[in-house]
Protein backbone atom coordinates (compact mmCIF):
# COMPACT_ATOMS: atom_id res chain seq x y z
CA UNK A 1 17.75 -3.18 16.67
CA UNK A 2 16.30 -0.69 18.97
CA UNK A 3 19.01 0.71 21.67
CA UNK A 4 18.59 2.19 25.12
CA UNK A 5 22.03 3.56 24.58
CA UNK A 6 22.41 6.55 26.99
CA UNK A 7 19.08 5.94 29.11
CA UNK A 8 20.36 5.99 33.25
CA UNK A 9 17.84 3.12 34.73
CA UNK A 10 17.16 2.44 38.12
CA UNK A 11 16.97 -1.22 39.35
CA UNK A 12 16.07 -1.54 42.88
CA UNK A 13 16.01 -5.46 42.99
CA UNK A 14 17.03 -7.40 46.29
CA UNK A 15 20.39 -8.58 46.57
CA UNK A 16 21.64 -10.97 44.14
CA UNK A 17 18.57 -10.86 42.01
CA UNK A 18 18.71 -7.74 39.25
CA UNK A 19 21.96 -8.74 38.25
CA UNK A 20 20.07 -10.88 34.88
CA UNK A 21 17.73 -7.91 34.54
CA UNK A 22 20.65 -5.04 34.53
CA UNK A 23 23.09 -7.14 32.20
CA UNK A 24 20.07 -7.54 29.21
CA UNK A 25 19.80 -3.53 30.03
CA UNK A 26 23.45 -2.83 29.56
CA UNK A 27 23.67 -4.99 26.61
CA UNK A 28 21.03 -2.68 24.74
CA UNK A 29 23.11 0.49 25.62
CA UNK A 30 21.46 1.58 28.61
CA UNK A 31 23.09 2.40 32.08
CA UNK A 32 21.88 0.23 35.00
CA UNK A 33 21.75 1.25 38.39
CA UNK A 34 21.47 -1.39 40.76
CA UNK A 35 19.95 -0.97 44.20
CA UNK A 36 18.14 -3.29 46.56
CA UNK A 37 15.63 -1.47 48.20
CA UNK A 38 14.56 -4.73 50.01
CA UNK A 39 15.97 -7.48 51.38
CA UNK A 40 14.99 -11.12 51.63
CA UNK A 41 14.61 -12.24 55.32
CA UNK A 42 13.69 -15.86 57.03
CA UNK A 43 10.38 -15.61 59.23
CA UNK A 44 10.98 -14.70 62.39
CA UNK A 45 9.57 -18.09 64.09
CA UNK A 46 10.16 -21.16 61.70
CA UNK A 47 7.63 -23.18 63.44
CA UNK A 48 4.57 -22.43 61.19
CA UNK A 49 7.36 -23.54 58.17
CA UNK A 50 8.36 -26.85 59.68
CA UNK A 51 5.12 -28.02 60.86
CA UNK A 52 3.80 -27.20 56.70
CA UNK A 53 6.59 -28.36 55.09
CA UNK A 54 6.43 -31.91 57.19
CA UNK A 55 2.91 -31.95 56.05
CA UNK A 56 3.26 -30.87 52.75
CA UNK A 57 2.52 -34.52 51.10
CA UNK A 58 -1.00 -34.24 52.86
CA UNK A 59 -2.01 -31.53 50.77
CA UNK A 60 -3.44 -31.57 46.98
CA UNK A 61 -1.60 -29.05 45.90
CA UNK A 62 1.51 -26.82 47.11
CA UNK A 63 1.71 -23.23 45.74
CA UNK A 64 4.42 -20.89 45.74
CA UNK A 65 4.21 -17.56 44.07
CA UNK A 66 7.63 -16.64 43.77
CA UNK A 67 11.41 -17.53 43.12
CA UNK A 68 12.21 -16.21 46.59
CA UNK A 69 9.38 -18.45 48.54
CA UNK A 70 11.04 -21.65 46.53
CA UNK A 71 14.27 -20.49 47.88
CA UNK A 72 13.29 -20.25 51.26
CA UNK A 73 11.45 -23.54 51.34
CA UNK A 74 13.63 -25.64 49.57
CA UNK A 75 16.97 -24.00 52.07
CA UNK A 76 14.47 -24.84 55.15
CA UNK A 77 13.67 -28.32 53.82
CA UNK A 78 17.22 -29.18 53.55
CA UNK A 79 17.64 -28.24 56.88
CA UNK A 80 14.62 -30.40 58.27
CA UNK A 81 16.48 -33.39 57.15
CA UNK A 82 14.02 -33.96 54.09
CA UNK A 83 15.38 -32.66 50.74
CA UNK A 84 13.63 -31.31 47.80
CA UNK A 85 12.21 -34.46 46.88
CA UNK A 86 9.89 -34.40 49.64
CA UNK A 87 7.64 -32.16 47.78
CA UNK A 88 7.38 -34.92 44.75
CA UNK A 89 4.73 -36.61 46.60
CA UNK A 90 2.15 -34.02 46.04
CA UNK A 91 1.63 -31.25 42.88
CA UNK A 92 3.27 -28.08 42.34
CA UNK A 93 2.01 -24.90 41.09
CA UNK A 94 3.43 -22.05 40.11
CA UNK A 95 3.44 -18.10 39.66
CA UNK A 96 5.53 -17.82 36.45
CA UNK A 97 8.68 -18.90 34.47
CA UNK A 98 11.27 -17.20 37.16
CA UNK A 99 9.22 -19.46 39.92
CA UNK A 100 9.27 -22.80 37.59
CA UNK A 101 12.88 -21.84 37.32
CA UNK A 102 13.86 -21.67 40.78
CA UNK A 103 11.68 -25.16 41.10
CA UNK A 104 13.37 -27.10 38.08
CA UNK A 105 16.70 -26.08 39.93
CA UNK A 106 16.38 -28.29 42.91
CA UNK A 107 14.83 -30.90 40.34
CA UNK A 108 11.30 -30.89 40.65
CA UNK A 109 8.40 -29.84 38.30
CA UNK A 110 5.56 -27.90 37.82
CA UNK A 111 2.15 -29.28 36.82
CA UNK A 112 0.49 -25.67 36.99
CA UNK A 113 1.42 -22.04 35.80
CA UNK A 114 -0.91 -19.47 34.63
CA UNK A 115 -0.79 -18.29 31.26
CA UNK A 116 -0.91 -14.63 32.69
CA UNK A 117 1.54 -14.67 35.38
CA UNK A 118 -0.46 -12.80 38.14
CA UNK A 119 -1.00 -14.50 41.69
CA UNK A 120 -4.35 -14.62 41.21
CA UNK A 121 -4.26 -16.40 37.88
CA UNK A 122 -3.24 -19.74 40.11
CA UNK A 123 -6.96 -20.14 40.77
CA UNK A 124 -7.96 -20.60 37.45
CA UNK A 125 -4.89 -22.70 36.37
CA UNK A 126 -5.74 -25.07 39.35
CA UNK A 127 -9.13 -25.93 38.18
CA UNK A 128 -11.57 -27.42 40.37
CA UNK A 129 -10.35 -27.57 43.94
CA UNK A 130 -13.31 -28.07 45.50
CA UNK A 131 -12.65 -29.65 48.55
CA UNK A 132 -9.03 -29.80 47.88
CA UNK A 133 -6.10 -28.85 50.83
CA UNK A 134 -4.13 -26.04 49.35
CA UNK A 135 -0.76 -25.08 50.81
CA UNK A 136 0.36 -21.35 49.71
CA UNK A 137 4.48 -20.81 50.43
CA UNK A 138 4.61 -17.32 50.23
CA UNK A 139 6.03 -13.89 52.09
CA UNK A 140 4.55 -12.35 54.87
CA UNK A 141 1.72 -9.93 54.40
CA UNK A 142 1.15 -11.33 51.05
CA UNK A 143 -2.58 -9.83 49.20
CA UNK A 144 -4.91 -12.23 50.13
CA UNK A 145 -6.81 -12.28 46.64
CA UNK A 146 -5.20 -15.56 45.85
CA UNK A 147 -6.57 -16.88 49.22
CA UNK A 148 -9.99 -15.20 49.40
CA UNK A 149 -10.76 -16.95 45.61
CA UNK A 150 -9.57 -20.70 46.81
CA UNK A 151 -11.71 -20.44 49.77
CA UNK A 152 -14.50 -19.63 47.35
CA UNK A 153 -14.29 -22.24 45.19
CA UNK A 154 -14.44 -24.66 48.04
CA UNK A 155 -11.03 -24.97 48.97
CA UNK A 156 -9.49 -25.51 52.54
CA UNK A 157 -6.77 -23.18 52.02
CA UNK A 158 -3.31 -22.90 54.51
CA UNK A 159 -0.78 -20.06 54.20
CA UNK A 160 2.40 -19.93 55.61
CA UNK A 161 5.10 -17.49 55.36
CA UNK A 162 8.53 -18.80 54.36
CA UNK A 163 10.31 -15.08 54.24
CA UNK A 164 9.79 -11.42 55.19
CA UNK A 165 10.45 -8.57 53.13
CA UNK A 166 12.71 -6.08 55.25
CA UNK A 167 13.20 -2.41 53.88
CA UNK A 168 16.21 -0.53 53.34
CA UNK A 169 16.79 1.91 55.73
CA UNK A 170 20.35 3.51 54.64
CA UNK A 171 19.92 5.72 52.21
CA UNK A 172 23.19 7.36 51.34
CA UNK A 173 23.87 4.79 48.35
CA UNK A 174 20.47 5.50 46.63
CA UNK A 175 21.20 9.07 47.01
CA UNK A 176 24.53 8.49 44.90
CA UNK A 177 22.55 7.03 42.53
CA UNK A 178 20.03 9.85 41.92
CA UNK A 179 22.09 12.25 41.66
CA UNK A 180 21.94 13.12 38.10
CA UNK A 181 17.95 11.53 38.16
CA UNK A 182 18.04 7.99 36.48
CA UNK A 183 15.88 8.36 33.23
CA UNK A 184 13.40 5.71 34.83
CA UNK A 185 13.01 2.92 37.13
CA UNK A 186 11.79 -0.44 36.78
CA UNK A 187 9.60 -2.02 39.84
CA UNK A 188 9.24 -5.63 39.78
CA UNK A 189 6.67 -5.72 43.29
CA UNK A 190 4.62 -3.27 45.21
CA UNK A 191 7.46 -3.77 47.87
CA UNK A 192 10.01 -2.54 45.96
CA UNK A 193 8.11 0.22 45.06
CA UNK A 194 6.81 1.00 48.68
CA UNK A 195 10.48 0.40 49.77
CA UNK A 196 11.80 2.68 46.98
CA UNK A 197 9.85 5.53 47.34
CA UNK A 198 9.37 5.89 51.35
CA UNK A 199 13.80 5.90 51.20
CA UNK A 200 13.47 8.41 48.69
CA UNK A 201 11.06 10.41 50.69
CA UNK A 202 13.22 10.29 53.62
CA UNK A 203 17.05 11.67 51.44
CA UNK A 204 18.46 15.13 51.84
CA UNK A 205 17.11 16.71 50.04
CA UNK A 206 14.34 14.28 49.52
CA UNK A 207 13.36 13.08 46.24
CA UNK A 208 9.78 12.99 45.39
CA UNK A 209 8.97 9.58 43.33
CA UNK A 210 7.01 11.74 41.23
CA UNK A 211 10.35 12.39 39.58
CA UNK A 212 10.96 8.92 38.55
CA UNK A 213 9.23 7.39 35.87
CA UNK A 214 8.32 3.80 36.21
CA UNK A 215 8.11 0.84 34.16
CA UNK A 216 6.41 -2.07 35.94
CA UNK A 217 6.45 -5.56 35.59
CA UNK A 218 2.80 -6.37 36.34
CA UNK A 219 -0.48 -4.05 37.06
CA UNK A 220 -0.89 -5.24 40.64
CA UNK A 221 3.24 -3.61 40.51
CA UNK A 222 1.66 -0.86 38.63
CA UNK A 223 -1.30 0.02 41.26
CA UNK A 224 1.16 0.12 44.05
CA UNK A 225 3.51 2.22 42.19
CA UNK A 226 0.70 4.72 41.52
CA UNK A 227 -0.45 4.97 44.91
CA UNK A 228 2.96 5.90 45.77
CA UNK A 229 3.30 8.86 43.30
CA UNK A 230 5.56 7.28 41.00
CA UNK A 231 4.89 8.09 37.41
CA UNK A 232 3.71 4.84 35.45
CA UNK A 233 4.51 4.95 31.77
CA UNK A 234 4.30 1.22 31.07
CA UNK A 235 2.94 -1.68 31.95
CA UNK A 236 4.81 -5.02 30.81
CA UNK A 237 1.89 -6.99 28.79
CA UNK A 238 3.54 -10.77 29.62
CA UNK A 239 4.67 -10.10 33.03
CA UNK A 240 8.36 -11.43 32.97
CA UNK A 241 12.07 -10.08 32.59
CA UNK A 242 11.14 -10.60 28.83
CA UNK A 243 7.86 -8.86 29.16
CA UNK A 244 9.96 -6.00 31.08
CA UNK A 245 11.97 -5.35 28.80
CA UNK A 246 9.91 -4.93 25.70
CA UNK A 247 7.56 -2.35 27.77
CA UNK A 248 11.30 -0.33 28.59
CA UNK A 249 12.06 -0.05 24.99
CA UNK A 250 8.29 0.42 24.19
CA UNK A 251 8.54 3.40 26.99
CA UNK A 252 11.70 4.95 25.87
CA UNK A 253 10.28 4.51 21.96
CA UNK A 254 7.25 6.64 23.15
CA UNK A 255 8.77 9.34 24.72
CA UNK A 256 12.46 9.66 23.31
CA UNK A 257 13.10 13.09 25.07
CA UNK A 258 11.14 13.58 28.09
CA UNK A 259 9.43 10.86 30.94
CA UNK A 260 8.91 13.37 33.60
CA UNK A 261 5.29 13.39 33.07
CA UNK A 262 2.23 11.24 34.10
CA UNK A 263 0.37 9.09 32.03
CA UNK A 264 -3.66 9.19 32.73
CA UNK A 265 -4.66 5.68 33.36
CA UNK A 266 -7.69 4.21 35.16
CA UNK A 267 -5.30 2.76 38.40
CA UNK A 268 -7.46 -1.01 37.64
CA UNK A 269 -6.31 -0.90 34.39
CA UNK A 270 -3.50 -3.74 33.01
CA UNK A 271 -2.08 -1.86 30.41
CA UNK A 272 -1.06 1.67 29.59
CA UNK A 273 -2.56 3.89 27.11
CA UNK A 274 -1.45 4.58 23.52
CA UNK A 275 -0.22 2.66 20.24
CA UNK A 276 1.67 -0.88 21.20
């Protein structure tokens, strides 16, 4: 059984939510370092919410691309009076196993997931929505890829945003933490890695993100972490916890002694280079 027995690794997942993530590290040997680098805030005007989530039987379908957004929806529907099985009047669709998860928690079900479990995979696991009313429950300044390919395969698209995601600003914790350098980090969303690195930037002495190597859940993940001078030295192929942590052990397999290097990669690429 391959062992991550000595490896330091940095988990900057919000509150509450790296806890499944850091005990499957710790039970392969490894040393996990939690930090949220984020935290999970409601919208600043619940208006927008309400107004959806009364509607939300009107629509064809009702989207949400992440654990956190069914959170937030299902806490704000309970509070509305209306109750989780509101939203069994109209289909579901979701990101990925975490999101069906959160979903099959408060009792309801999914009738779409992508096989790859990238936001914009929902298109293609919706089929043909021409002229279908599409509800996305997602965070605030979301990408709008998802949106932008609805709209052009004839949907009438609405997005509203059930959270924010707030950055930490106090940085004395993470600078505990780095001190010895974790062996790696892994980013789960390019606002954790945003998040991650701009605190780091801002520690005395500050600590360039170029000196922590990155694992990353997903290559939209991977792209942001790139363009914020972290290292990338894997890619997880099924973009999950599971999928995580295979490319960890894959990453720590590859380069048993040192990870403070970069790996070329084309940034559009989905994987990383070398033998798998």
């Amino acid at each position: 059984m391959r062992t991550l027995k000595g490896w330091r690794i940095l988990v900057p997942r919000p509150q509450g939510q790296g806890e499944s993530l850091a005990e499957r590290l710790r039970s392969l040997g490894a040393e996990p370092l939690l930090f949220p680098a984020i935290r999970i805030e409601p919208p600043e005007n619940w208006m927008p919410v309400d107004d959806a989530l009364r509607r939300a039987p009107a629509f064809h379908w009702v989207v949400f691309t992440s654990a956190n957004g069914v959170r937030m929806a299902m806490e704000r529907l309970q509070a509305l009076g209306l109750g989780p099985e509101h939203l069994r009047r109209t289909r579901l669709a979701v990101v990925g196993p975490a999101t069906l998860q959160a979903l099959q928690h408060h009792g309801l079900v999914s009738t779409a997931m992508p096989s790859q479990f990238l936001t914009e995979a929902i298109a293609d696991a919706l089929g043909d929505v021409h002229g279908q009313r599409i509800l996305l429950l997602r965070s605030e300044g979301a990408r709008k890829a998802l949106v932008d390919l609805l709209t052009a395969r004839g949907a009438q698209v609405e997005e509203v945003a059930v959270y924010r995601v707030v950055p930490r600003q106090d940085g004395a914790e993470l600078q505990r933490l780095l001190a010895p350098l974790p062996h790696l980090v892994v980013l789960t969303s390019p606002s954790i890695a945003r998040a991650l690195a701009s605190l780091a930037l801002c520690l005395q002495p500050p600590v360039s993100p170029g000196q922590l190597p990155a694992v990353c859940i997903g290559p939209i993940t991977a792209i942001s972490a790139r363009q914020e001078g972290f290292p990338v030295i894997a890619v997880a192929v099924q973009h999950s916890e599971d999928g995580l942590i295979d490319a960890v052990l894959e990453a720590v397999g590859r380069y048993p002694t040192t990870l403070y290097r970069e790996v070329a990669c084309d940034p559009n690429c989905q994987q990383e280079p070398g033998p798998r």
